[in-house]
PDB file of N, CA and C in Angstrom:
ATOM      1  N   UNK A   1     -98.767 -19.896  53.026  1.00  0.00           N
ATOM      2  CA  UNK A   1     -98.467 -19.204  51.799  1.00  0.00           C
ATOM      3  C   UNK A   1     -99.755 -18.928  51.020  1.00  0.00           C
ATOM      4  N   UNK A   2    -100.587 -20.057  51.114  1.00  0.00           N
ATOM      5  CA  UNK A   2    -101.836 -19.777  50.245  1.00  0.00           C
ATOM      6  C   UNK A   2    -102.493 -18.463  51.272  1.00  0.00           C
ATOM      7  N   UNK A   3    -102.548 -18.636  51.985  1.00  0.00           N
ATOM      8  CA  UNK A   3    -103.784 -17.338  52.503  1.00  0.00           C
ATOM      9  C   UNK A   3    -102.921 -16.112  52.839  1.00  0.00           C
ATOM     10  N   UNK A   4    -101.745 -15.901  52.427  1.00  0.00           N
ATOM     11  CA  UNK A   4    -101.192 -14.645  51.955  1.00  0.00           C
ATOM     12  C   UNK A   4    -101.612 -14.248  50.482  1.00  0.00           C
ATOM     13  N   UNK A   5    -101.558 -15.187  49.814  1.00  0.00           N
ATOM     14  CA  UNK A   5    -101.960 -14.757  48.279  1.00  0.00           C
ATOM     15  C   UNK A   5    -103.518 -14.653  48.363  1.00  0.00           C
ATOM     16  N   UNK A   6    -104.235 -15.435  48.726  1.00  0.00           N
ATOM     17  CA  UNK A   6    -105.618 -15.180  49.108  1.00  0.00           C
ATOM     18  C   UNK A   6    -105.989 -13.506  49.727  1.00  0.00           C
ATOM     19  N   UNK A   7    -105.291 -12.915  50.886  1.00  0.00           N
ATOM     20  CA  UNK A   7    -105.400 -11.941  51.621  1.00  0.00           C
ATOM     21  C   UNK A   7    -105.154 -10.888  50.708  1.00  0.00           C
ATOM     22  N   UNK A   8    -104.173 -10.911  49.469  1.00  0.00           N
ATOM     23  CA  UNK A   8    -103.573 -10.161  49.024  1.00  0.00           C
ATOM     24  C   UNK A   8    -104.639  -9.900  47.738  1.00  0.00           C
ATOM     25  N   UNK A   9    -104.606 -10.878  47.228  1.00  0.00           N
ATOM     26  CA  UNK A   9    -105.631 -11.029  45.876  1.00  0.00           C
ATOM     27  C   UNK A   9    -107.027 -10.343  46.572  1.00  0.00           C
ATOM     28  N   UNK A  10    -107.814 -11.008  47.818  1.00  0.00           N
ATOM     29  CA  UNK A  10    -108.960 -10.653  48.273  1.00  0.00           C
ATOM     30  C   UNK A  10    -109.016  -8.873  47.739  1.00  0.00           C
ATOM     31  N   UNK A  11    -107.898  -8.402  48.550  1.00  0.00           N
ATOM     32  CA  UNK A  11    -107.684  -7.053  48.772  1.00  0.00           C
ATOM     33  C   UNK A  11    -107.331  -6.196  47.394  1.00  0.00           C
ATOM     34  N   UNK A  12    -107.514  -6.624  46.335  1.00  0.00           N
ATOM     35  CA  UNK A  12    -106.907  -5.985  45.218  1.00  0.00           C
ATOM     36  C   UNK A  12    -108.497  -6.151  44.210  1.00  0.00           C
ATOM     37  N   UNK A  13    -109.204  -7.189  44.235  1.00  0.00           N
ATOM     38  CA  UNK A  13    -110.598  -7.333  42.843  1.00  0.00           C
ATOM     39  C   UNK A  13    -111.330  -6.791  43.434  1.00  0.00           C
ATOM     40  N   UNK A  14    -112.380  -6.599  42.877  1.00  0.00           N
ATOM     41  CA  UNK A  14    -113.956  -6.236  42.957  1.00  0.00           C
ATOM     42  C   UNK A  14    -114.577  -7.335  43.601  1.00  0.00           C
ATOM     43  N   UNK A  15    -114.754  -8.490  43.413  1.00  0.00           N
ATOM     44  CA  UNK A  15    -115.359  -9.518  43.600  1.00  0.00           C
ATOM     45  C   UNK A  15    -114.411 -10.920  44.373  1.00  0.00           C
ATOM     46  N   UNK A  16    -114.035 -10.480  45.618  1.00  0.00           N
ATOM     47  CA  UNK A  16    -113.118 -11.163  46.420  1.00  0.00           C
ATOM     48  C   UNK A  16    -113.936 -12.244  46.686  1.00  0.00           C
ATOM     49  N   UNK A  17    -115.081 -12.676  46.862  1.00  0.00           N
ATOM     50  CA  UNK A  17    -115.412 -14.068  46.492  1.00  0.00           C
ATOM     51  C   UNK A  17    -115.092 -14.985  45.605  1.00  0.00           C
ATOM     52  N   UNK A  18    -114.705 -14.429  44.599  1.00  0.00           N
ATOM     53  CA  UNK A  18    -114.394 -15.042  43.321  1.00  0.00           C
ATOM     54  C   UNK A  18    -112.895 -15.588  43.309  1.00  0.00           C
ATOM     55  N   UNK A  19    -112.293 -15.106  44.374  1.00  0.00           N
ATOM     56  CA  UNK A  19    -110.650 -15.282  44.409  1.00  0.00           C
ATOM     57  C   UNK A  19    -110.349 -16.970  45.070  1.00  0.00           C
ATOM     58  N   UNK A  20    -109.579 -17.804  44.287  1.00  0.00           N
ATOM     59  CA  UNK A  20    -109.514 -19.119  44.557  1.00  0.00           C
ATOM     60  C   UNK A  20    -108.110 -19.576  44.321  1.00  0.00           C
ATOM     61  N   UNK A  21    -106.841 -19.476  45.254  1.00  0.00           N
ATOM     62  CA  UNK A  21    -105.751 -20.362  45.213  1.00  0.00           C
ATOM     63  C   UNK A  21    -105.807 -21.255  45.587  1.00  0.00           C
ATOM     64  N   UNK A  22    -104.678 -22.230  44.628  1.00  0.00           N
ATOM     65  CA  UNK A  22    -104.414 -24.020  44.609  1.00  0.00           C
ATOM     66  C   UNK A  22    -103.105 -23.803  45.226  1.00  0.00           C
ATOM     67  N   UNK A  23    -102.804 -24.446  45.940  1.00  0.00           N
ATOM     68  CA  UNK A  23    -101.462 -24.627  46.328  1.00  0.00           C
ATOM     69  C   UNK A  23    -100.657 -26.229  46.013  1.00  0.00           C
ATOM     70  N   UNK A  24     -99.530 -26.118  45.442  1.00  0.00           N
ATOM     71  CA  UNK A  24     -99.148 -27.664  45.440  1.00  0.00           C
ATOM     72  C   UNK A  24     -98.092 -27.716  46.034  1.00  0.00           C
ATOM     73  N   UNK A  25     -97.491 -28.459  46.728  1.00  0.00           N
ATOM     74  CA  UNK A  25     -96.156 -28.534  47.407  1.00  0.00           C
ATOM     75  C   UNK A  25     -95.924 -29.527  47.020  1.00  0.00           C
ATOM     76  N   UNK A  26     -94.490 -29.634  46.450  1.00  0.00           N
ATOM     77  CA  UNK A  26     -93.721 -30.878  46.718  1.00  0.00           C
ATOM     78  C   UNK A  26     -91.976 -30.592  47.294  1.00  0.00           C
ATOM     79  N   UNK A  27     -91.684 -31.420  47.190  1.00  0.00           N
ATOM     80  CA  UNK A  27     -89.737 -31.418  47.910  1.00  0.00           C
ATOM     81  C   UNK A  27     -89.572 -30.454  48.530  1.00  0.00           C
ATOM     82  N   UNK A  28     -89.028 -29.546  46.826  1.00  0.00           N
ATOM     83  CA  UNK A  28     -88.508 -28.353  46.666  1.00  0.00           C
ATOM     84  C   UNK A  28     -89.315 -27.237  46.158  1.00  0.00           C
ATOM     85  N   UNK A  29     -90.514 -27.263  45.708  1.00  0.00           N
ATOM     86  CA  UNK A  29     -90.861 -26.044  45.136  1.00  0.00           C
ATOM     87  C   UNK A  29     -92.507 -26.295  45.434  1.00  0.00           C
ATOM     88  N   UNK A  30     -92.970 -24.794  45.962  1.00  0.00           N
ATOM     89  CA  UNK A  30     -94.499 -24.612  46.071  1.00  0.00           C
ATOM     90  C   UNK A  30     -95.022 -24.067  44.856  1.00  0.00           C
ATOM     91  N   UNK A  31     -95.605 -24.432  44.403  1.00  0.00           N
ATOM     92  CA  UNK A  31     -96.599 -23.988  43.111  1.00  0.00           C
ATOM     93  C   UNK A  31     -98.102 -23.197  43.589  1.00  0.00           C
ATOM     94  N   UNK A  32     -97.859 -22.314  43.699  1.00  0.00           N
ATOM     95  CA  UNK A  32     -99.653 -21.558  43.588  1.00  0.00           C
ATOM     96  C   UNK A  32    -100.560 -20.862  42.380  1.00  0.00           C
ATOM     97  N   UNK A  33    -101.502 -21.371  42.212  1.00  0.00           N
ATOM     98  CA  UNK A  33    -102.260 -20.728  41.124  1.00  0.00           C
ATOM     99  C   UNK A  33    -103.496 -20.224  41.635  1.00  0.00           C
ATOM    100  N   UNK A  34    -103.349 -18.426  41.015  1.00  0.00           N
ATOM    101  CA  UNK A  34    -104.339 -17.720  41.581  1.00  0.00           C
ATOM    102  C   UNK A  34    -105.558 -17.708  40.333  1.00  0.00           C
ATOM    103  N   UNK A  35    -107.267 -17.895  40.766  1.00  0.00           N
ATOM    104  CA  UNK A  35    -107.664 -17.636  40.611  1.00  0.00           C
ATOM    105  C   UNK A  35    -108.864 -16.185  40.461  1.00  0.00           C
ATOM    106  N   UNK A  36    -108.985 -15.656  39.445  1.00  0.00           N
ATOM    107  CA  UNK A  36    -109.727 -14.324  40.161  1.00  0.00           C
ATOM    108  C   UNK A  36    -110.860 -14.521  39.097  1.00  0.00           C
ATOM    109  N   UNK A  37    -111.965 -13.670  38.931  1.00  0.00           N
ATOM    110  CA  UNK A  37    -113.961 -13.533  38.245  1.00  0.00           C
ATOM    111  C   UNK A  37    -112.463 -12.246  36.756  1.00  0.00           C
ATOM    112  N   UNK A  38    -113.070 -13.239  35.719  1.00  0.00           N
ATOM    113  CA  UNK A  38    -112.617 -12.435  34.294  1.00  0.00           C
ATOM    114  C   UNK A  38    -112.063 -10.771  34.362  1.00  0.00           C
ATOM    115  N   UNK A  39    -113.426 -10.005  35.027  1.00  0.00           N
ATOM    116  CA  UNK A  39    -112.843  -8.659  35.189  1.00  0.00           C
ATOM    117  C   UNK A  39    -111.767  -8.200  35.632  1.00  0.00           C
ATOM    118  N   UNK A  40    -111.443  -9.106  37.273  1.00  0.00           N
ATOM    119  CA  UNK A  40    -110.292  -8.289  37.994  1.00  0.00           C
ATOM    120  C   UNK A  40    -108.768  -9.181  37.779  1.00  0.00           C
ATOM    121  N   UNK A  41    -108.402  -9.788  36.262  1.00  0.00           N
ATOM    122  CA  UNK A  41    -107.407 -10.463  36.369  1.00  0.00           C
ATOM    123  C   UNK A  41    -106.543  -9.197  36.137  1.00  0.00           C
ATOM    124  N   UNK A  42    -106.917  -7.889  35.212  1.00  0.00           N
ATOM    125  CA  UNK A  42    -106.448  -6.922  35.350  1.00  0.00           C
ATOM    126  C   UNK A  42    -105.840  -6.243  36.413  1.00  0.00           C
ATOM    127  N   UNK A  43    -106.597  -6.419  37.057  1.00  0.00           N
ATOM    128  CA  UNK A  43    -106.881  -5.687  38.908  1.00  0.00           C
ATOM    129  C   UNK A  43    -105.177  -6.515  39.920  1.00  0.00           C
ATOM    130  N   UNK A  44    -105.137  -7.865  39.370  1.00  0.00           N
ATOM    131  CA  UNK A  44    -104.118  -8.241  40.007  1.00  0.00           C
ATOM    132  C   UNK A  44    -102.788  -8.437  39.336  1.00  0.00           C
ATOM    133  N   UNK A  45    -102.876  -8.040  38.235  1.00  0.00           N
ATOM    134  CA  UNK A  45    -101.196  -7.917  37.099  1.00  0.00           C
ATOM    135  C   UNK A  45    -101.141  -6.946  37.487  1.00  0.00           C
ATOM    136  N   UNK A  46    -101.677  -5.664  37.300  1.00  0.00           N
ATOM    137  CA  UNK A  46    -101.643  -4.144  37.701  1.00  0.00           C
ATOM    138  C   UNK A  46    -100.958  -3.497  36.177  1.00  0.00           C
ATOM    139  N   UNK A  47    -100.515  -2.511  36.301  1.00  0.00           N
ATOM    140  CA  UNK A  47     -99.876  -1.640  34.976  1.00  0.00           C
ATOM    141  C   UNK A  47     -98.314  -2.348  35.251  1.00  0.00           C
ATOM    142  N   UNK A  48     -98.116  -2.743  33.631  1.00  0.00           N
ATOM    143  CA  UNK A  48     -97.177  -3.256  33.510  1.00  0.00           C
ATOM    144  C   UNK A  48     -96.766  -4.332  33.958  1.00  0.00           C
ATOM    145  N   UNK A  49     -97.587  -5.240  35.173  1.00  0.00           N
ATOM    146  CA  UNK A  49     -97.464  -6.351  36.017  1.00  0.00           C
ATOM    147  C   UNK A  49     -96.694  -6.133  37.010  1.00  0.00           C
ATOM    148  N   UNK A  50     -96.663  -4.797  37.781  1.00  0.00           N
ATOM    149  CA  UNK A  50     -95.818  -4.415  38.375  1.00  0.00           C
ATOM    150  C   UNK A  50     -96.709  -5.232  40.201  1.00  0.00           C
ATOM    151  N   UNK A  51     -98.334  -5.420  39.909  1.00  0.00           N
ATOM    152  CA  UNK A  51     -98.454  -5.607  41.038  1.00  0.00           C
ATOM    153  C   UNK A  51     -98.302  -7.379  41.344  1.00  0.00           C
ATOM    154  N   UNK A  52     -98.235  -7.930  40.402  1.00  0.00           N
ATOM    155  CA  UNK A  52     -98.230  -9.127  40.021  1.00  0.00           C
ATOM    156  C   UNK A  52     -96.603  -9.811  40.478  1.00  0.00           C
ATOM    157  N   UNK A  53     -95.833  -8.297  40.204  1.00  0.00           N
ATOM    158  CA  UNK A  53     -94.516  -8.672  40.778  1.00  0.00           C
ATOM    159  C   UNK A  53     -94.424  -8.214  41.874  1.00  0.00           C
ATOM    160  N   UNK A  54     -94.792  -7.731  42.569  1.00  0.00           N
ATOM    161  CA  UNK A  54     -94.955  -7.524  44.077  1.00  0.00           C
ATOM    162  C   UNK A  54     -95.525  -8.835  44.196  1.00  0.00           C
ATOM    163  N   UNK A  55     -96.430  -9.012  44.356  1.00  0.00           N
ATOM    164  CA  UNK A  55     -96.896 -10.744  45.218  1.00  0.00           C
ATOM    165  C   UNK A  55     -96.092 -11.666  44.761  1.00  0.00           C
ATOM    166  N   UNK A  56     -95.241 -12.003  43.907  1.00  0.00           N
ATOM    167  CA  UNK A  56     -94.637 -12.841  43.493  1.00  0.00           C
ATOM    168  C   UNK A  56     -93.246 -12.645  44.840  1.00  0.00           C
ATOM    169  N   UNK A  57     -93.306 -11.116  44.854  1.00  0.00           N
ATOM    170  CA  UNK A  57     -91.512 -11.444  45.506  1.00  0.00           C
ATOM    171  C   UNK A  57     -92.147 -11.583  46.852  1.00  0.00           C
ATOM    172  N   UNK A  58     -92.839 -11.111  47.412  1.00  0.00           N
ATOM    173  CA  UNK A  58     -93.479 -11.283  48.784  1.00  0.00           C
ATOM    174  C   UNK A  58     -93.802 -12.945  48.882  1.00  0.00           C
ATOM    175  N   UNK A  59     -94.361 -13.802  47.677  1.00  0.00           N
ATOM    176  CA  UNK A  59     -94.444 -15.014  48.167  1.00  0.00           C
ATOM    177  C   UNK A  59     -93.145 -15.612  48.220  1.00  0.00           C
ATOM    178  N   UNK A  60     -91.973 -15.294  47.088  1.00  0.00           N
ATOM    179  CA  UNK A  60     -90.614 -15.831  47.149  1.00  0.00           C
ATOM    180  C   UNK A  60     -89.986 -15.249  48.965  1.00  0.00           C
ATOM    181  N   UNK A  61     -90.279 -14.484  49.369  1.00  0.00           N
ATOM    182  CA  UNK A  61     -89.516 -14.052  50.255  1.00  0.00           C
ATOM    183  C   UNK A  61     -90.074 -15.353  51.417  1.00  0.00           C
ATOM    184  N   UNK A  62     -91.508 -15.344  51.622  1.00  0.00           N
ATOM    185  CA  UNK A  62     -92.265 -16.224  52.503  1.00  0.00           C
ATOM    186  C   UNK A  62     -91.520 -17.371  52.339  1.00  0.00           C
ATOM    187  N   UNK A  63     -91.206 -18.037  50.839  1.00  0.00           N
ATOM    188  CA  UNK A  63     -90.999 -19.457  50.952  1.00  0.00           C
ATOM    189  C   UNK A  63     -89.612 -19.624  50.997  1.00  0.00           C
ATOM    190  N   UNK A  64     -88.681 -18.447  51.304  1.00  0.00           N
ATOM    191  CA  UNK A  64     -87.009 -18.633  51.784  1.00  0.00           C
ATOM    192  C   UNK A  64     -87.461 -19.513  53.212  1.00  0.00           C
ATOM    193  N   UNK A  65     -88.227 -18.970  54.012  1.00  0.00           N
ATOM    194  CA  UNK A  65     -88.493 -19.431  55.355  1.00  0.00           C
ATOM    195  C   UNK A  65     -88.643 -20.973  55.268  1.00  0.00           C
ATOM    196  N   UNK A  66     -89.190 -21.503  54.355  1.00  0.00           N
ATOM    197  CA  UNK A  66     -89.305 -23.247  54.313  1.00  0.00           C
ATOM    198  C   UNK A  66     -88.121 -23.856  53.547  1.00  0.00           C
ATOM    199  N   UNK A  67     -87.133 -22.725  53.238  1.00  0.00           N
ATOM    200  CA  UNK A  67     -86.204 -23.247  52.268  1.00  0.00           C
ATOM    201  C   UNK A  67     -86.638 -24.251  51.024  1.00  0.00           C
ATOM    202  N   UNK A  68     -87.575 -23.372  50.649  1.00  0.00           N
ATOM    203  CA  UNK A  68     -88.320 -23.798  49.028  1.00  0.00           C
ATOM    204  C   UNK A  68     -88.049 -22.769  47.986  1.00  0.00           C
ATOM    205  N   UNK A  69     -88.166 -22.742  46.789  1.00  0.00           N
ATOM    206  CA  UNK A  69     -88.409 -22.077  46.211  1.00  0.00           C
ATOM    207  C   UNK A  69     -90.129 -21.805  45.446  1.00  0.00           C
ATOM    208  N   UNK A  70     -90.317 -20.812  45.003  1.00  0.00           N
ATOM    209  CA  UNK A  70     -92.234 -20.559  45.257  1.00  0.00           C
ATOM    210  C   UNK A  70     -92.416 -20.390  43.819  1.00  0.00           C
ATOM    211  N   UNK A  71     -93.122 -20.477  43.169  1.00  0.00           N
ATOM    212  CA  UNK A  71     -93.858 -19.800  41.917  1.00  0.00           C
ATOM    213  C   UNK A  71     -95.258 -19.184  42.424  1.00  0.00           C
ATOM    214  N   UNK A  72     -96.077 -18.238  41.309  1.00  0.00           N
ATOM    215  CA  UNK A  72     -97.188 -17.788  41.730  1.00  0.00           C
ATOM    216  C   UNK A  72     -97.695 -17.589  40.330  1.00  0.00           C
ATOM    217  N   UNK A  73     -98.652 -18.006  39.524  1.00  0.00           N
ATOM    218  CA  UNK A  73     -99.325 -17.793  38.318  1.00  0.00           C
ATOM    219  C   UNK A  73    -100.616 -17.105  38.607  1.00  0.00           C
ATOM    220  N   UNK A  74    -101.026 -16.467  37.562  1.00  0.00           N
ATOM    221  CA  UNK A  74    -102.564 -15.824  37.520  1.00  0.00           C
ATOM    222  C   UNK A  74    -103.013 -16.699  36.509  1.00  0.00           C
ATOM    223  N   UNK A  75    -103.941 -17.667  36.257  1.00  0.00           N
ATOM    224  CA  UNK A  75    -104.990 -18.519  35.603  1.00  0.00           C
ATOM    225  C   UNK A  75    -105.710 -17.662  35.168  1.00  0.00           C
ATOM    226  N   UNK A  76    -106.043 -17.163  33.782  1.00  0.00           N
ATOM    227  CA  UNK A  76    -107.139 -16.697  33.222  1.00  0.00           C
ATOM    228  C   UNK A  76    -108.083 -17.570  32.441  1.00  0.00           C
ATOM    229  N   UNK A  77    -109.186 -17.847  32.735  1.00  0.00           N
ATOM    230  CA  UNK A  77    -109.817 -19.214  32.916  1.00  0.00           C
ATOM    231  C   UNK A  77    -110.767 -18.649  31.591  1.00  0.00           C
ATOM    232  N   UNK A  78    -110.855 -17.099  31.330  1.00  0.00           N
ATOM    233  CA  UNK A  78    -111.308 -17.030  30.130  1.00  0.00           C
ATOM    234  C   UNK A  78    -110.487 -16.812  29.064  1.00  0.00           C
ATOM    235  N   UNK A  79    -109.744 -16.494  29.096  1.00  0.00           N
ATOM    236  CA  UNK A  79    -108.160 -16.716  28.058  1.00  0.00           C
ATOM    237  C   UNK A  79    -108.160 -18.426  27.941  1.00  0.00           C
ATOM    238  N   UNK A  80    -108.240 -19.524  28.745  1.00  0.00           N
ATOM    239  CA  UNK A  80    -107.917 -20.853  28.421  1.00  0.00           C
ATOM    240  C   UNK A  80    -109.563 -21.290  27.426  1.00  0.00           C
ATOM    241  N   UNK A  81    -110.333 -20.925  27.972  1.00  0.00           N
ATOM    242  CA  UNK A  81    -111.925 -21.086  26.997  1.00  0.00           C
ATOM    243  C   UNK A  81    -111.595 -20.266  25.896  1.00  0.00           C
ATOM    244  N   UNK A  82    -111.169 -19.490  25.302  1.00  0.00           N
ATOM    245  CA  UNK A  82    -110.642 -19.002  24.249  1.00  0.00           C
ATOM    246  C   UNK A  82    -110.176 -19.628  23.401  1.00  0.00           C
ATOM    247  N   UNK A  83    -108.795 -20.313  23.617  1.00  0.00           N
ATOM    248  CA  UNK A  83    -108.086 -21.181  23.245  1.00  0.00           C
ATOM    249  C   UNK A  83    -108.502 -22.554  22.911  1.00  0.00           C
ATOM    250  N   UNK A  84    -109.220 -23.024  23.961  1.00  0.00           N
ATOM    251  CA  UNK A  84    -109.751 -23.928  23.732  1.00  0.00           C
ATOM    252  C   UNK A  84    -110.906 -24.085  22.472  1.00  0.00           C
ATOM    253  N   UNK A  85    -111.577 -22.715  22.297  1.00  0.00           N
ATOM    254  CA  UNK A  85    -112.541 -23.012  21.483  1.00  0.00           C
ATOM    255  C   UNK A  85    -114.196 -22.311  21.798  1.00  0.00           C
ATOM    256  N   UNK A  86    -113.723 -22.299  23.172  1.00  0.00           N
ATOM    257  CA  UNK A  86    -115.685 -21.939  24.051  1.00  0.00           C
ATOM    258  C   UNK A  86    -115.578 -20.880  23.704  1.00  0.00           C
TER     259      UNK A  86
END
């Protein structure tokens, strides 16, 4: 599951080095959090978050196969330094 979102994310920023999913599994539910470089968090919500909901249902569809249910977040790591204060 992670290196579908990896493949997918790679293929969508400017700076596909910069792209870093966590995956957590437990029981029932996989948790992934995508990382992307400040510029292209745009690049992977898309207009309206329409592309953001594409990878989301493509990972839900993947994790019917393990009989899990999936989440998929975008981490904006400069939105949380914001908040925080930096």
């Amino acid at each position: 599951m992670k290196e579908l979102v990896e493949l997918l994310a790679r293929a969508l920023v400017d700076r596909p080095e910069a792209v870093d999913v966590r995956e957590t599994d437990n029981a029932s539910t996989i948790s992934l959090e995508l990382r992307v470089a400040p510029g292209d968090v745009g690049h992977v919500i898309g207009r309206q978050g329409r592309t953001i909901k594409a990878m989301r249902t493509l990972v839900h569809a993947a994790a019917i196969r393990s009989q899990k249910d999936a989440t998929l977040e975008v981490i904006d790591e400069e939105q949380d330094a914001r908040r925080a204060g930096g």
